[in-house]
Protein backbone atom coordinates (compact mmCIF):
# COMPACT_ATOMS: atom_id res chain seq x y z
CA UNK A 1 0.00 0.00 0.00
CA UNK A 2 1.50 3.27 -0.86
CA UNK A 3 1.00 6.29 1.77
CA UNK A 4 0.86 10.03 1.39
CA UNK A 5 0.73 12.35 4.69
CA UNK A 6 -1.30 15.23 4.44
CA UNK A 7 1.31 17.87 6.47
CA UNK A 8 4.49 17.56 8.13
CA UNK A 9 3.06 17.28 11.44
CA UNK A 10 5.03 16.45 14.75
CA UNK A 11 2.90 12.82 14.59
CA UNK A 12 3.73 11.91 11.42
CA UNK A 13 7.44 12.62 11.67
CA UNK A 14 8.01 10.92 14.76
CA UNK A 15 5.93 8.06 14.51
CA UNK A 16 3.61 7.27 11.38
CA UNK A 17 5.89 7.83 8.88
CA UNK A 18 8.82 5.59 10.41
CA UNK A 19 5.69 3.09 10.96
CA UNK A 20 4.92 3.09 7.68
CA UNK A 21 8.62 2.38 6.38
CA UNK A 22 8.55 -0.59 8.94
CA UNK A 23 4.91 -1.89 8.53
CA UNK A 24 4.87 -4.87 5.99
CA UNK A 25 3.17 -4.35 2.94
CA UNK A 26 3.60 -0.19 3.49
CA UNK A 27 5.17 2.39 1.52
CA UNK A 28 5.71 6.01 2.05
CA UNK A 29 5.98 7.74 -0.95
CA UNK A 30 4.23 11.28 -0.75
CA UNK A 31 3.59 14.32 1.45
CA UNK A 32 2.14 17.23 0.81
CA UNK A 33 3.35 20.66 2.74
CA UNK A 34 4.12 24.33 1.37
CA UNK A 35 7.59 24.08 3.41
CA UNK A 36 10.85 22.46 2.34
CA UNK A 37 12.38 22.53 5.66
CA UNK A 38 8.92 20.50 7.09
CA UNK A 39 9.65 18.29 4.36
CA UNK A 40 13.48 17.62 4.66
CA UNK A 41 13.22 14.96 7.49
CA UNK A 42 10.78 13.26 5.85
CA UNK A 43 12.44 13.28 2.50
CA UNK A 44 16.03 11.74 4.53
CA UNK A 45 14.06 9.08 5.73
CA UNK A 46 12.62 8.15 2.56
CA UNK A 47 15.04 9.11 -0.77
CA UNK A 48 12.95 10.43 -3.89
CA UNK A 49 9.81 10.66 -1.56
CA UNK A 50 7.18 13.03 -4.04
CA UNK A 51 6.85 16.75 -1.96
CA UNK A 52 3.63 18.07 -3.05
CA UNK A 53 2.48 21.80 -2.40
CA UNK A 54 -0.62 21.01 -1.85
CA UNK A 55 -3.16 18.65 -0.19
CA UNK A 56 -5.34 18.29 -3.31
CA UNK A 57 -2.19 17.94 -5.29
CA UNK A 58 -1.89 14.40 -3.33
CA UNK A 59 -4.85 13.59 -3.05
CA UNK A 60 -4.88 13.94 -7.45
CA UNK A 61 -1.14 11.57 -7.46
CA UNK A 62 -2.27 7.94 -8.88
CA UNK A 63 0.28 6.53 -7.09
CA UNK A 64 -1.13 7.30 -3.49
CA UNK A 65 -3.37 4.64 -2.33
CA UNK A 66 -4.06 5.81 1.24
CA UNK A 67 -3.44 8.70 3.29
CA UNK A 68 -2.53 9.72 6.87
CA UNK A 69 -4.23 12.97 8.40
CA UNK A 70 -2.53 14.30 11.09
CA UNK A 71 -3.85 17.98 10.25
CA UNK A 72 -5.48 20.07 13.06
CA UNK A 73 -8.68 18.52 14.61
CA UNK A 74 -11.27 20.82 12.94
CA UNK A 75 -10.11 19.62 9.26
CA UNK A 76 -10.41 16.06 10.35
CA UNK A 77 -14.15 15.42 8.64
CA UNK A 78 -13.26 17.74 5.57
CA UNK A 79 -10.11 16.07 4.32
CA UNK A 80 -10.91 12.86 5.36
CA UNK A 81 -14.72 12.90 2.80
CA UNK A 82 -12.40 14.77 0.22
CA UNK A 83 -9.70 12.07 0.55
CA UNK A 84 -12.01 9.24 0.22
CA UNK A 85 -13.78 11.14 -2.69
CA UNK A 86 -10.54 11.10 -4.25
CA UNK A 87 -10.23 7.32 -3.96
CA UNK A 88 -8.31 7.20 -1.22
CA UNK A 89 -8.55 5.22 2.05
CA UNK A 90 -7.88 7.06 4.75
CA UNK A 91 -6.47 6.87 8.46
CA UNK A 92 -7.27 10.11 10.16
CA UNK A 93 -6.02 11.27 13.59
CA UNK A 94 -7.69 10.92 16.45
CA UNK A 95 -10.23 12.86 17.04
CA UNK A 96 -11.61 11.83 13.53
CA UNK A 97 -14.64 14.50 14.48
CA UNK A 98 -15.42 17.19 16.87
CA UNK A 99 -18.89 15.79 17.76
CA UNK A 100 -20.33 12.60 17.17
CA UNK A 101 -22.68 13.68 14.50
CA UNK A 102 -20.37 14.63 12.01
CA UNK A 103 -18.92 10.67 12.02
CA UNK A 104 -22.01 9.88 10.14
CA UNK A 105 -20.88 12.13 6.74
CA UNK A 106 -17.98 10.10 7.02
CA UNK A 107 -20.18 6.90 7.47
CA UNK A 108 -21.95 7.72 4.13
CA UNK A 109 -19.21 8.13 2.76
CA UNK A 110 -17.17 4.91 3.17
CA UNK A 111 -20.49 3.27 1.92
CA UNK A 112 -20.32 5.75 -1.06
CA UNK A 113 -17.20 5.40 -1.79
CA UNK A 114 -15.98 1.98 -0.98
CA UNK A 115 -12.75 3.53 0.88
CA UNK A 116 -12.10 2.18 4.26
CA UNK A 117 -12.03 5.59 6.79
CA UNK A 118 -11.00 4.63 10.22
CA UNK A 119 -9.47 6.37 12.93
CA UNK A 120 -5.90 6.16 13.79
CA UNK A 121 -6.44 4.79 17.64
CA UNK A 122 -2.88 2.96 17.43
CA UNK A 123 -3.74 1.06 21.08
CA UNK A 124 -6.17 -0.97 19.59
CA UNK A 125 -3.80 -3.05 17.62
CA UNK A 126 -1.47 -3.62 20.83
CA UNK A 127 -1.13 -6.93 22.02
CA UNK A 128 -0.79 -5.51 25.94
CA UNK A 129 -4.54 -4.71 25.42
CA UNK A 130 -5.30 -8.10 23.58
CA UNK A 131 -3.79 -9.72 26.93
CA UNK A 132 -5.96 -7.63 29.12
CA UNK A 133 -9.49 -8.44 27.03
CA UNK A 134 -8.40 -12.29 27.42
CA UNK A 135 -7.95 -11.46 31.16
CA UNK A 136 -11.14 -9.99 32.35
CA UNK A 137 -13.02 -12.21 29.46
CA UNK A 138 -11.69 -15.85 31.41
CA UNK A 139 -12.52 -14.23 34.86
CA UNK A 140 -9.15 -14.03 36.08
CA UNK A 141 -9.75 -10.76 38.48
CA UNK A 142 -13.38 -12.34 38.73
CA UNK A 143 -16.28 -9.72 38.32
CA UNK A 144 -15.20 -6.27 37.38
CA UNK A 145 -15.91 -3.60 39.51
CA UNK A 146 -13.75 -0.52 38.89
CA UNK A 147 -11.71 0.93 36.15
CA UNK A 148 -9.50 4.06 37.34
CA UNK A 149 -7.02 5.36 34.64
CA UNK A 150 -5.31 8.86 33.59
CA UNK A 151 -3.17 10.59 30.99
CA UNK A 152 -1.25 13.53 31.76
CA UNK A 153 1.20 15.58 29.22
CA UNK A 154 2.96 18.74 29.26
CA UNK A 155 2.21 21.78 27.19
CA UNK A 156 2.54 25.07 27.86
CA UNK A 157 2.51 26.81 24.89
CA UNK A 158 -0.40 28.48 24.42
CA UNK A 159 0.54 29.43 21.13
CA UNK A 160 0.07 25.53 20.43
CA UNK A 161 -2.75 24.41 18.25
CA UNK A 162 -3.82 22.00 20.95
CA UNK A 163 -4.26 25.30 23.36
CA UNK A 164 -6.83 26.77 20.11
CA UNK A 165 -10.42 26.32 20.77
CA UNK A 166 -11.19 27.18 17.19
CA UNK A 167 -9.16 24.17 16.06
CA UNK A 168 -10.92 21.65 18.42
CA UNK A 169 -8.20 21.84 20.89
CA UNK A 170 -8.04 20.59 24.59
CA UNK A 171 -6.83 17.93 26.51
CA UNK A 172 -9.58 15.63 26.65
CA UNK A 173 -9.52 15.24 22.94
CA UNK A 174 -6.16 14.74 22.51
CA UNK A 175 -6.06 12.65 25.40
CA UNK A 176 -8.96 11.81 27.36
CA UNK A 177 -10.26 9.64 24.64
CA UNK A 178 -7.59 6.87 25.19
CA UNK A 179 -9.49 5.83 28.44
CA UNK A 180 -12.30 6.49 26.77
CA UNK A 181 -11.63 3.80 24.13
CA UNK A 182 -9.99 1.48 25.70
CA UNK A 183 -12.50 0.78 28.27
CA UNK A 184 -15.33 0.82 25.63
CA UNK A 185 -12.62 -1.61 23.39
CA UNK A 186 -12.03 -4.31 26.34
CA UNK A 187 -15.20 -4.50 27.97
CA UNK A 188 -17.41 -4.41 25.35
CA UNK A 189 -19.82 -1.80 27.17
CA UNK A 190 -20.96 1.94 26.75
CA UNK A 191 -21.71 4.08 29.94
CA UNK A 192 -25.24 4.66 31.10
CA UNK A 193 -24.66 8.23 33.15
CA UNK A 194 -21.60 10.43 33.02
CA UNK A 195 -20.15 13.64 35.59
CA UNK A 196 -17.25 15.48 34.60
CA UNK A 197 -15.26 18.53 36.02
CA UNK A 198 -13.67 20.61 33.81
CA UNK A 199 -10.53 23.35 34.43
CA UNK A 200 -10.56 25.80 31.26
CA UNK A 201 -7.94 27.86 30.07
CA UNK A 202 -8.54 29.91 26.99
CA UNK A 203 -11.85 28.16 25.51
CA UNK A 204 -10.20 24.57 26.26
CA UNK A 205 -10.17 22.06 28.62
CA UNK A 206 -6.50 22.09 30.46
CA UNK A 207 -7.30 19.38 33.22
CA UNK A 208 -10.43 17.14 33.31
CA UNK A 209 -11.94 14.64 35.87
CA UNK A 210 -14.62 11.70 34.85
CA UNK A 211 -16.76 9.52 36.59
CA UNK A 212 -18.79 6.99 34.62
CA UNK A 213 -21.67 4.48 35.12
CA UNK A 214 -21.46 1.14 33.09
CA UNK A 215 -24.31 -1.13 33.60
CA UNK A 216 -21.84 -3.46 35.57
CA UNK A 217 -19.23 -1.58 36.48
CA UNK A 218 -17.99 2.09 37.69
CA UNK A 219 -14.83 4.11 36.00
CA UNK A 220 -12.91 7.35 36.77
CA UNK A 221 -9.61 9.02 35.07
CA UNK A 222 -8.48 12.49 35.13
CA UNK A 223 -6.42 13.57 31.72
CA UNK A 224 -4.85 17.01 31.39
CA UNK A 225 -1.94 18.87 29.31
CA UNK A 226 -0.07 21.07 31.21
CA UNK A 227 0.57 18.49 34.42
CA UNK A 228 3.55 16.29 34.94
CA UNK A 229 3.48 12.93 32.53
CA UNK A 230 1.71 10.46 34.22
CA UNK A 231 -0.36 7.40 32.23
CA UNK A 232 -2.23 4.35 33.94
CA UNK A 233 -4.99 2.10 33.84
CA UNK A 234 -6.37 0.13 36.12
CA UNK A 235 -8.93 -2.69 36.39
CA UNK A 236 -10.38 -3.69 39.88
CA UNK A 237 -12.50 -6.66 40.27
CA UNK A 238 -13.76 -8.90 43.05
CA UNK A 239 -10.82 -11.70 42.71
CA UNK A 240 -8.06 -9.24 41.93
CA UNK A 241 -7.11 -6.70 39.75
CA UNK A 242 -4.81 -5.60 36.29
CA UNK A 243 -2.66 -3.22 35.91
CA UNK A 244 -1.14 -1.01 32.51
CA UNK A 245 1.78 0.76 33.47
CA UNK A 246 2.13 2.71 30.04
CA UNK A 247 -1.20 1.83 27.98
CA UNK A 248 -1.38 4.19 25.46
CA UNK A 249 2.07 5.21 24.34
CA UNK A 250 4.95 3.53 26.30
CA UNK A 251 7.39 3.10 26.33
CA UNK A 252 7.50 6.67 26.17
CA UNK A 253 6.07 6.79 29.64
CA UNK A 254 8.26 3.45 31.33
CA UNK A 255 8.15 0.55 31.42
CA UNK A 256 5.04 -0.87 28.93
CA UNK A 257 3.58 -4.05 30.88
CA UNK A 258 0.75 -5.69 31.98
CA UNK A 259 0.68 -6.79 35.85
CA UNK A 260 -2.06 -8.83 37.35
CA UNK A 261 -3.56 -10.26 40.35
CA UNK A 262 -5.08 -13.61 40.20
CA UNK A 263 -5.58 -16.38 42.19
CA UNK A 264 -3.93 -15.20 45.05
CA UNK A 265 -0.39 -15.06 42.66
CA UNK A 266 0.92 -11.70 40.79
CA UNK A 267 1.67 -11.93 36.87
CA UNK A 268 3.69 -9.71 34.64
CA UNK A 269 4.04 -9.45 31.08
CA UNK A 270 6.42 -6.93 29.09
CA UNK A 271 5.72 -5.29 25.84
CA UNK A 272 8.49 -2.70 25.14
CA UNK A 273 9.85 -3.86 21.79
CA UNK A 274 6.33 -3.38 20.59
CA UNK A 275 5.82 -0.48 17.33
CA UNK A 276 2.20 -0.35 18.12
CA UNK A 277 1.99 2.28 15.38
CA UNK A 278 3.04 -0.68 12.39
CA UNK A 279 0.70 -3.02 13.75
CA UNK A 280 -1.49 -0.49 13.05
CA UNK A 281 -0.74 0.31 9.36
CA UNK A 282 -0.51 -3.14 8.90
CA UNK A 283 -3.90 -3.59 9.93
CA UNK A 284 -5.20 -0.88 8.04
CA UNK A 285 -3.78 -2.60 4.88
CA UNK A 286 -4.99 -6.05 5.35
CA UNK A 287 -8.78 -4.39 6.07
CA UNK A 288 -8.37 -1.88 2.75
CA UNK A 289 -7.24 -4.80 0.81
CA UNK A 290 -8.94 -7.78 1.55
CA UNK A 291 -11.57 -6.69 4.23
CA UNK A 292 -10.09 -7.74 7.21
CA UNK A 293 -12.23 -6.19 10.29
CA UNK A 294 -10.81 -3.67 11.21
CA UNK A 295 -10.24 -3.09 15.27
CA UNK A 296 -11.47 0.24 15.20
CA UNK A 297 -13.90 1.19 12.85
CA UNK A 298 -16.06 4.24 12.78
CA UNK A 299 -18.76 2.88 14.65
CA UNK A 300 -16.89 2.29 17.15
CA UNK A 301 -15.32 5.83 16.92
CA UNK A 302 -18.56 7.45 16.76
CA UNK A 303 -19.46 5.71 20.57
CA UNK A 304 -16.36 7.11 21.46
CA UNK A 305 -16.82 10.87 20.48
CA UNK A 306 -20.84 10.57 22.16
CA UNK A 307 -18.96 9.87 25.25
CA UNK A 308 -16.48 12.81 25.35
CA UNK A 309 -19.74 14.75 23.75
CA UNK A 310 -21.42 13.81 26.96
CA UNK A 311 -18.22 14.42 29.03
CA UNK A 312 -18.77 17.84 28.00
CA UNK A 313 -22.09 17.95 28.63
CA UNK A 314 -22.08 17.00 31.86
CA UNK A 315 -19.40 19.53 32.86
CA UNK A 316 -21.09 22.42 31.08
């Protein structure tokens, strides 16, 4: 599958487009910025990569068959519809949309066009949360009761585009979702009743805390960008418990295990050589070719976005 990368975003540089290099069956060979410079370390890790001016201008190059969109939030739904228009599949970054709602355009338009559209939620495709689904699906903490987790960055320039309220900016959609998703992903469940207390700075949420009602078990997490890193989830039931030490991007944030209590006897499980990022191209390849379910498609995205829609809500 040949990529293109709509902007030179931080993201993209970092981590998709050395994912895509190492993903089997990928192949960067376009991006599309108005800056050389943006381009440059893209263009040293892949020789004779295409630079095009534009974002149509890629989205018109035969030789793209998918595209990455790591643009700012509030161009998510546009480019993604004018990317699959242009025959493109397309993985967008999270958050795909800015409210539930607007998921359905791009709904209509996967059917329309035939593209796959998903949402680039790399944790799905880790095996870490694969272990823990297995886990609390054979019993081995017995009933769940609780889930606690959080997801704390640093950012304190408020000349960022994540500190922009007219860009969809905030922490709890850059990364609030993440606990969001993940307990939706490995229990299966959506909550019933949410309460949320939000700290604003600017037009956007700087420091957010959640309490949620499933209709068998409870959850809280705090998320925030401008706090000390901090990421953990936790999952309390009756028998024991499971812990992520780094479950959305280690091991950027230590150590990236899973630790559980079962049976009276403590378990551990390490996962730091995995490039959750190519499992997740690779995925995204084997579903646009031969229709592979994907882990996270937009349905489940769209569940995801009513419950930081309702997160909102509630602390509004």
């Amino acid at each position: 599958m040949r990529w293109g990368i709509l902007g030179a975003a931080k993201i993209a540089r970092t981590e998709l487009a050395p994912a895509i290099q190492l993903a089997r069956g990928a192949e960067l060979v376009a991006i599309a910025t108005r800056d050389a410079a943006r381009a440059a370390p893209f263009q040293a890790l892949v020789p004779g990569l295409r630079v095009h001016d534009s974002y149509q201008g890629l989205l018109d190059d035969p030789q793209v068959d998918a595209v990455y969109i790591p643009l700012p939030n509030h161009l998510h739904v546009e480019w993604s519809i004018k990317a699959a228009q242009a025959g493109k599949h397309v993985l967008c970054e999270k958050p795909i949309a800015l409210q539930a709602a607007q998921i359905d355009a791009l709904i209509e338009t996967r059917a329309k066009t035939g593209k796959l559209i998903a949402e680039a939620f790399m944790v799905a495709h880790h095996p870490q949360w694969a272990l823990a689904r297995t886990l609390l699906a054979d019993g081995a903490i017995g009933k769940l009761e609780h889930i606690e987790g959080c997801f704390t960055y640093t950012n304190r320039d408020l000349g960022n585009i994540r500190h922009s309220a007219e860009m969809g900016g905030g922490g709890l959609r850059d990364v609030g979702v993440y606990p969001c998703i993940i307990a939706r992903m490995v229990t299966g469940a959506e909550p019933e009743r949410l309460q949320a207390d939000i700290r604003w700075q600017n037009g956007v949420d700087i420091f957010a805390r959640v309490w949620a009602d499933f209709p068998n078990f409870t959850m809280s997490f705090y998320c925030g960008m401008m706090q000390a890193r901090r990421q953990e989830m936790v999952f309390h039931g009756q028998d024991g418990w499971i812990n992520l030490s780094a479950p959305f991007n280690g091991p950027v944030y230590g150590d990236t295990s899973v630790e559980w209590r079962s049976d009276g006897a403590t378990s551990i499980e390490r996962f730091n050589n995995v490039n959750q990022y190519a499992l997740m191209i690779e995925a995204f390849g084997d579903s646009a070719r031969d229709g592979t379910p994907f882990a996270c498609p937009l349905e489940m995205s769209q569940g995801n976005q009513a419950m930081i829609d309702a997160i909102f809500e509630s602390a509004r």
